[in-house]
N, C-alpha and C. Protein backbone atom coordinates (compact mmCIF):
# COMPACT_ATOMS: atom_id res chain seq x y z
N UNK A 1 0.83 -1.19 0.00
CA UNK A 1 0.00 0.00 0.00
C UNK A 1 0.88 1.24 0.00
N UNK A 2 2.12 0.86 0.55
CA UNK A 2 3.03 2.57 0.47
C UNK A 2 2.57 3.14 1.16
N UNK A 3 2.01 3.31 2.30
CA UNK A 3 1.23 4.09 3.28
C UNK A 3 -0.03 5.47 2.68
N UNK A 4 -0.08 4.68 1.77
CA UNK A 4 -1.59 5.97 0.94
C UNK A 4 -1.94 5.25 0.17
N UNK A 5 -2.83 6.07 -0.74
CA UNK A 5 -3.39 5.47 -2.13
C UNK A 5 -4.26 6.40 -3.15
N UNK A 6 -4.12 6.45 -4.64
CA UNK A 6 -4.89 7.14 -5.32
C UNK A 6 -6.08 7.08 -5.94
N UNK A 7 -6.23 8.21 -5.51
CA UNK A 7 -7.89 7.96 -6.03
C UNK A 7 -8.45 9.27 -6.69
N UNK A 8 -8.81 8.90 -7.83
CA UNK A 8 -9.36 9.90 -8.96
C UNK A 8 -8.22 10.71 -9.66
N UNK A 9 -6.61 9.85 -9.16
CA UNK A 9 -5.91 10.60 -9.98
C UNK A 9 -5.10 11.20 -9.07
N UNK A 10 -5.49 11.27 -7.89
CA UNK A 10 -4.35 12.28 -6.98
C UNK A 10 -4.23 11.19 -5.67
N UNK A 11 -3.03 11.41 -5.47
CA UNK A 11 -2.53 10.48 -4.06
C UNK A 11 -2.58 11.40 -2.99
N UNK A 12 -2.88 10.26 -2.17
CA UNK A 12 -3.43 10.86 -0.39
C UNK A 12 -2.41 11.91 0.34
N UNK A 13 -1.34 11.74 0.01
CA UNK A 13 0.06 11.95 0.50
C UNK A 13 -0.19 13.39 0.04
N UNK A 14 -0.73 13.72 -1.39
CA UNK A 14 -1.16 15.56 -1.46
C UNK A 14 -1.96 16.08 -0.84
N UNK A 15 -2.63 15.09 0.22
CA UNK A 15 -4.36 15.73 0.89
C UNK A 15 -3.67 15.47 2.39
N UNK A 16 -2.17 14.96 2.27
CA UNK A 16 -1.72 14.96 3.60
C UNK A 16 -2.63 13.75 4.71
N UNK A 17 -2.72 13.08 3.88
CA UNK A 17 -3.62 12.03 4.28
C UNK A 17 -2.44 10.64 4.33
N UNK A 18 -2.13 9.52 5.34
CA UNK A 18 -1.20 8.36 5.48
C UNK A 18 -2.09 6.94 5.51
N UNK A 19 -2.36 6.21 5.26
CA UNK A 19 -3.15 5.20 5.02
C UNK A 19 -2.87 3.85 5.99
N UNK A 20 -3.12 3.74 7.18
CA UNK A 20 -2.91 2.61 8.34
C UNK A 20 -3.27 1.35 7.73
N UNK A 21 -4.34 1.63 7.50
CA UNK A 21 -5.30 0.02 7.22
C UNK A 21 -6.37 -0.11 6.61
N UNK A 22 -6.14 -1.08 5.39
CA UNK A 22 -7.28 -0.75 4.03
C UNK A 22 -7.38 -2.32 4.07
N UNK A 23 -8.10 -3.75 4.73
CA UNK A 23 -9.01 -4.43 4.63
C UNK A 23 -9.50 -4.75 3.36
N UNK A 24 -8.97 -5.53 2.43
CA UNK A 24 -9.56 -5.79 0.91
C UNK A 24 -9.63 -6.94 0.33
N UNK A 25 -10.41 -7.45 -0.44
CA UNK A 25 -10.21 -8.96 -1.00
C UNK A 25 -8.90 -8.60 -2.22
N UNK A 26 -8.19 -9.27 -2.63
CA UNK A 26 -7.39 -8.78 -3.58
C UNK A 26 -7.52 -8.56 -4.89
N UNK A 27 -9.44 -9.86 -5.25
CA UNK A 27 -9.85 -9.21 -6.64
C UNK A 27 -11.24 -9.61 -6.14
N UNK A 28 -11.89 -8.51 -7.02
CA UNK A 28 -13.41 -8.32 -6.54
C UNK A 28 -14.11 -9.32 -7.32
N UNK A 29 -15.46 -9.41 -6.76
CA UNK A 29 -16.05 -10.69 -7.17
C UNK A 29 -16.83 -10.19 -8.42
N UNK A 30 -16.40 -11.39 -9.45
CA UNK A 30 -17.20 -11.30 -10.52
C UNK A 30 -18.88 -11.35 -10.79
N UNK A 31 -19.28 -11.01 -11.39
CA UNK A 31 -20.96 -11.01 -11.83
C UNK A 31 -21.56 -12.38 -12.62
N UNK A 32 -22.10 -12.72 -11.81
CA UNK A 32 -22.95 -13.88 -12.66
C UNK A 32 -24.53 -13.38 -12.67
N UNK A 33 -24.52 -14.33 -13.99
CA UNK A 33 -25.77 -14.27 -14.50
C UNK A 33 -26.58 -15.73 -14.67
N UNK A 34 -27.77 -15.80 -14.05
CA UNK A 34 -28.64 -16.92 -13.88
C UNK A 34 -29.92 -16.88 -14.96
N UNK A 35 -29.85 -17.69 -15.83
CA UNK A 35 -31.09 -17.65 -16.91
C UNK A 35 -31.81 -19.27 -16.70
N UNK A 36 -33.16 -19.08 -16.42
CA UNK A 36 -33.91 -20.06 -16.77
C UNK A 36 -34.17 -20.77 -17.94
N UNK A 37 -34.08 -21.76 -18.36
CA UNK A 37 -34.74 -22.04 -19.65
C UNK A 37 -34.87 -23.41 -19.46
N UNK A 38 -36.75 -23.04 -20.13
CA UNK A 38 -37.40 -23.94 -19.98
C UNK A 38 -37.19 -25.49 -19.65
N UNK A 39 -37.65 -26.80 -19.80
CA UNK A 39 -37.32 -28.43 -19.46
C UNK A 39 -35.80 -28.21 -19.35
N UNK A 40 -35.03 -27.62 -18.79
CA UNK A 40 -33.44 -27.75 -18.02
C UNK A 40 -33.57 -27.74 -16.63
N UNK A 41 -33.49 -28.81 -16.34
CA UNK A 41 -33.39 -29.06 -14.05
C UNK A 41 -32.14 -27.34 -13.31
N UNK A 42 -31.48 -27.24 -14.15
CA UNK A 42 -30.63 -26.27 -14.03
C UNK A 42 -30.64 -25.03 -14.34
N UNK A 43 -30.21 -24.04 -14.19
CA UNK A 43 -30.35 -22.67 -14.84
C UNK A 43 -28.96 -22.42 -15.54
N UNK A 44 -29.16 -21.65 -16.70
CA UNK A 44 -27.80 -21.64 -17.41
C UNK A 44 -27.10 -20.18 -16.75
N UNK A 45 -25.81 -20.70 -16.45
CA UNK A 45 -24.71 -19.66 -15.67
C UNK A 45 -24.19 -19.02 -16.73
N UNK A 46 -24.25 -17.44 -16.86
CA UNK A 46 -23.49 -16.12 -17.81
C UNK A 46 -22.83 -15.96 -17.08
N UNK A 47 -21.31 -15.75 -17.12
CA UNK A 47 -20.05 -14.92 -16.91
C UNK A 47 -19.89 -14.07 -17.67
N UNK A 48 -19.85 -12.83 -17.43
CA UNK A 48 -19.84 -11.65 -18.49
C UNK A 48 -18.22 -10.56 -18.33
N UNK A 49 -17.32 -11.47 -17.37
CA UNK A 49 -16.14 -10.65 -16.92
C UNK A 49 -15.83 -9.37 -16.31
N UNK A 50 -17.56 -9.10 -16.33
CA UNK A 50 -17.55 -7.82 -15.25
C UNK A 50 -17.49 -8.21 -13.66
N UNK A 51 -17.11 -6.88 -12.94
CA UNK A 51 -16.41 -6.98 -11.37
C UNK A 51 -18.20 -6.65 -10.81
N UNK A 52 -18.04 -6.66 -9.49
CA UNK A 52 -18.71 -6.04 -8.35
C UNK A 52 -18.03 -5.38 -7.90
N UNK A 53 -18.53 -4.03 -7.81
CA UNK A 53 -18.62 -2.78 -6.95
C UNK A 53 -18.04 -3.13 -5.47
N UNK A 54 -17.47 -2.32 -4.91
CA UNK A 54 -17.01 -2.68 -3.46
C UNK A 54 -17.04 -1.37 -2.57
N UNK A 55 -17.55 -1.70 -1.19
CA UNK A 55 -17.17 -0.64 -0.30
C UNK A 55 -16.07 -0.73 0.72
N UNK A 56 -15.14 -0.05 0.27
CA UNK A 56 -13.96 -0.13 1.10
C UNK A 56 -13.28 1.00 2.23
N UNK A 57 -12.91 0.07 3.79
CA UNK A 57 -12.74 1.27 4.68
C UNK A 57 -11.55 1.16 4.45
N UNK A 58 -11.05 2.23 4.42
CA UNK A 58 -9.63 2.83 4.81
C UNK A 58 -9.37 4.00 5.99
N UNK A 59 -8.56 3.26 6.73
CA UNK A 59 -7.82 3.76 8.41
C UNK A 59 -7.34 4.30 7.63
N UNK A 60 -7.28 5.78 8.71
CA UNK A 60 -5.60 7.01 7.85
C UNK A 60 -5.91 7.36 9.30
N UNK A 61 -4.51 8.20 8.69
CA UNK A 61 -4.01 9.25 9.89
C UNK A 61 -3.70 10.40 9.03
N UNK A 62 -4.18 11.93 9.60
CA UNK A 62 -4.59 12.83 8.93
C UNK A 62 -3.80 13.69 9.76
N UNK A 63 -3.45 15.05 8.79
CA UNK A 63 -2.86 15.90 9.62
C UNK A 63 -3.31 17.38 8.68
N UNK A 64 -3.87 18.03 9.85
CA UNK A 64 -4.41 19.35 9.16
C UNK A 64 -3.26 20.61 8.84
N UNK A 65 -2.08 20.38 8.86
CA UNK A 65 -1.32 21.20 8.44
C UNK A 65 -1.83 23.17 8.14
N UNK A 66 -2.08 23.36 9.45
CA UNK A 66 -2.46 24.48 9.66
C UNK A 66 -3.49 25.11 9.32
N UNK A 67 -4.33 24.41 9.25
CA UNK A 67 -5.70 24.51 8.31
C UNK A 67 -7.06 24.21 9.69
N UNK A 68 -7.95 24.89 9.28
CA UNK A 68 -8.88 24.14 10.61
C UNK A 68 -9.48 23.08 9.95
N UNK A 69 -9.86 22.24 10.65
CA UNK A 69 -10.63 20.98 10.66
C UNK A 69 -12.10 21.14 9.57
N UNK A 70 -12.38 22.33 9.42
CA UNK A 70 -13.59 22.70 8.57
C UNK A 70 -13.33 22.53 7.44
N UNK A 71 -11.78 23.62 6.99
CA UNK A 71 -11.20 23.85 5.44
C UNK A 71 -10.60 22.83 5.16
N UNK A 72 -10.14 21.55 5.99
CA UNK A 72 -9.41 20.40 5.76
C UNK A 72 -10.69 19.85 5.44
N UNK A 73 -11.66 19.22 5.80
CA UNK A 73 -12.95 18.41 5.69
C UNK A 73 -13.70 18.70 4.06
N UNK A 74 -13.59 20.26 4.15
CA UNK A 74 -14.29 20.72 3.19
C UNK A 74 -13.40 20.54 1.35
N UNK A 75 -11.95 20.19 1.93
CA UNK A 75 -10.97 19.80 0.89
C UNK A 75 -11.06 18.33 0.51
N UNK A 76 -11.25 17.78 1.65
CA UNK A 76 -11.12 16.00 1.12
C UNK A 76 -12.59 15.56 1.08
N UNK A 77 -13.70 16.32 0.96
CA UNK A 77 -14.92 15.97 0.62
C UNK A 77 -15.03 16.47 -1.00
N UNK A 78 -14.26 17.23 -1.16
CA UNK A 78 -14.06 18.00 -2.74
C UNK A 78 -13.52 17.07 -3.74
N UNK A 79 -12.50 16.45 -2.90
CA UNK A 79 -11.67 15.35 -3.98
C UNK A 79 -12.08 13.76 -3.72
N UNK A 80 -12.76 13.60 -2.75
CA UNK A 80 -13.40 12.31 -2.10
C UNK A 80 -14.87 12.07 -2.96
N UNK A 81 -15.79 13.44 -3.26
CA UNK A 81 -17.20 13.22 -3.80
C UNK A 81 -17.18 12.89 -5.34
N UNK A 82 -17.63 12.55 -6.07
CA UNK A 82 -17.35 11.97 -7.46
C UNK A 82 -19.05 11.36 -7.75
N UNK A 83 -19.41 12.29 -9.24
CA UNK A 83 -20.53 11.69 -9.68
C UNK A 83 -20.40 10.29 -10.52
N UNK A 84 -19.20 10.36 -11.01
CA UNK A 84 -19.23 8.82 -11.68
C UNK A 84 -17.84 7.94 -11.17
N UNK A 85 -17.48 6.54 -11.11
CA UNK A 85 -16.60 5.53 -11.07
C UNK A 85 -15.99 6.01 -11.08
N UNK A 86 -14.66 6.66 -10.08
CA UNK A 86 -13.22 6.78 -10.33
C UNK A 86 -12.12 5.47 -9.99
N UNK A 87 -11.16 5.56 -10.30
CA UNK A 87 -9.99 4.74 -9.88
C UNK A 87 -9.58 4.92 -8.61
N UNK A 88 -9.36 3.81 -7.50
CA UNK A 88 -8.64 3.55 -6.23
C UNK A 88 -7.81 2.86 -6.58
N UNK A 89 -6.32 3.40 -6.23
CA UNK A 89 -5.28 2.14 -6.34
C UNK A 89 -4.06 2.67 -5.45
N UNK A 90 -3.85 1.27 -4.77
CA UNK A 90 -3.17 1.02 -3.32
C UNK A 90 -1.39 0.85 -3.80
């Protein structure tokens, strides 16, 4: 992990952010697909090579570097909020 990690392009280490403990499977679980069809005792299994989505905690240790706790919060909610899929990588 290098003690951080990037996400959306910028590493923690610029938000002054250190990364303790990030808890992860090492590859996310794939998507299956279950189809009925008709006189088969079984259902036919789709693998489509797409992932599942994951919610992941990450422990840090933070340091407000002279900043109050408001303008620090209000910075890593800026680069933390995202309307679509960004990249996390450890």
């Amino acid at each position: 992990m290098s003690n951080g990690f990037t996400f959306n392009g910028t590493h923690s280490k610029t938000k002054n952010i250190k990364a303790i403990k990030a808890p992860r499977n090492l590859l996310p679980q794939r998507k299956t697909k279950f189809v009925e069809i008709p006189f088969r005792s079984e259902p036919y299994i789709i693998l489509d090579n797409s992932v599942t989505s994951e919610v992941i905690s990450i422990e840090c240790w933070l340091s407000l570097e002279g900043k109050t706790i408001f303008e620090t919060v209000r910075e890593w909610g800026s680069w933390l909020h995202t309307d679509i899929w960004a990249e996390l990588v450890f």
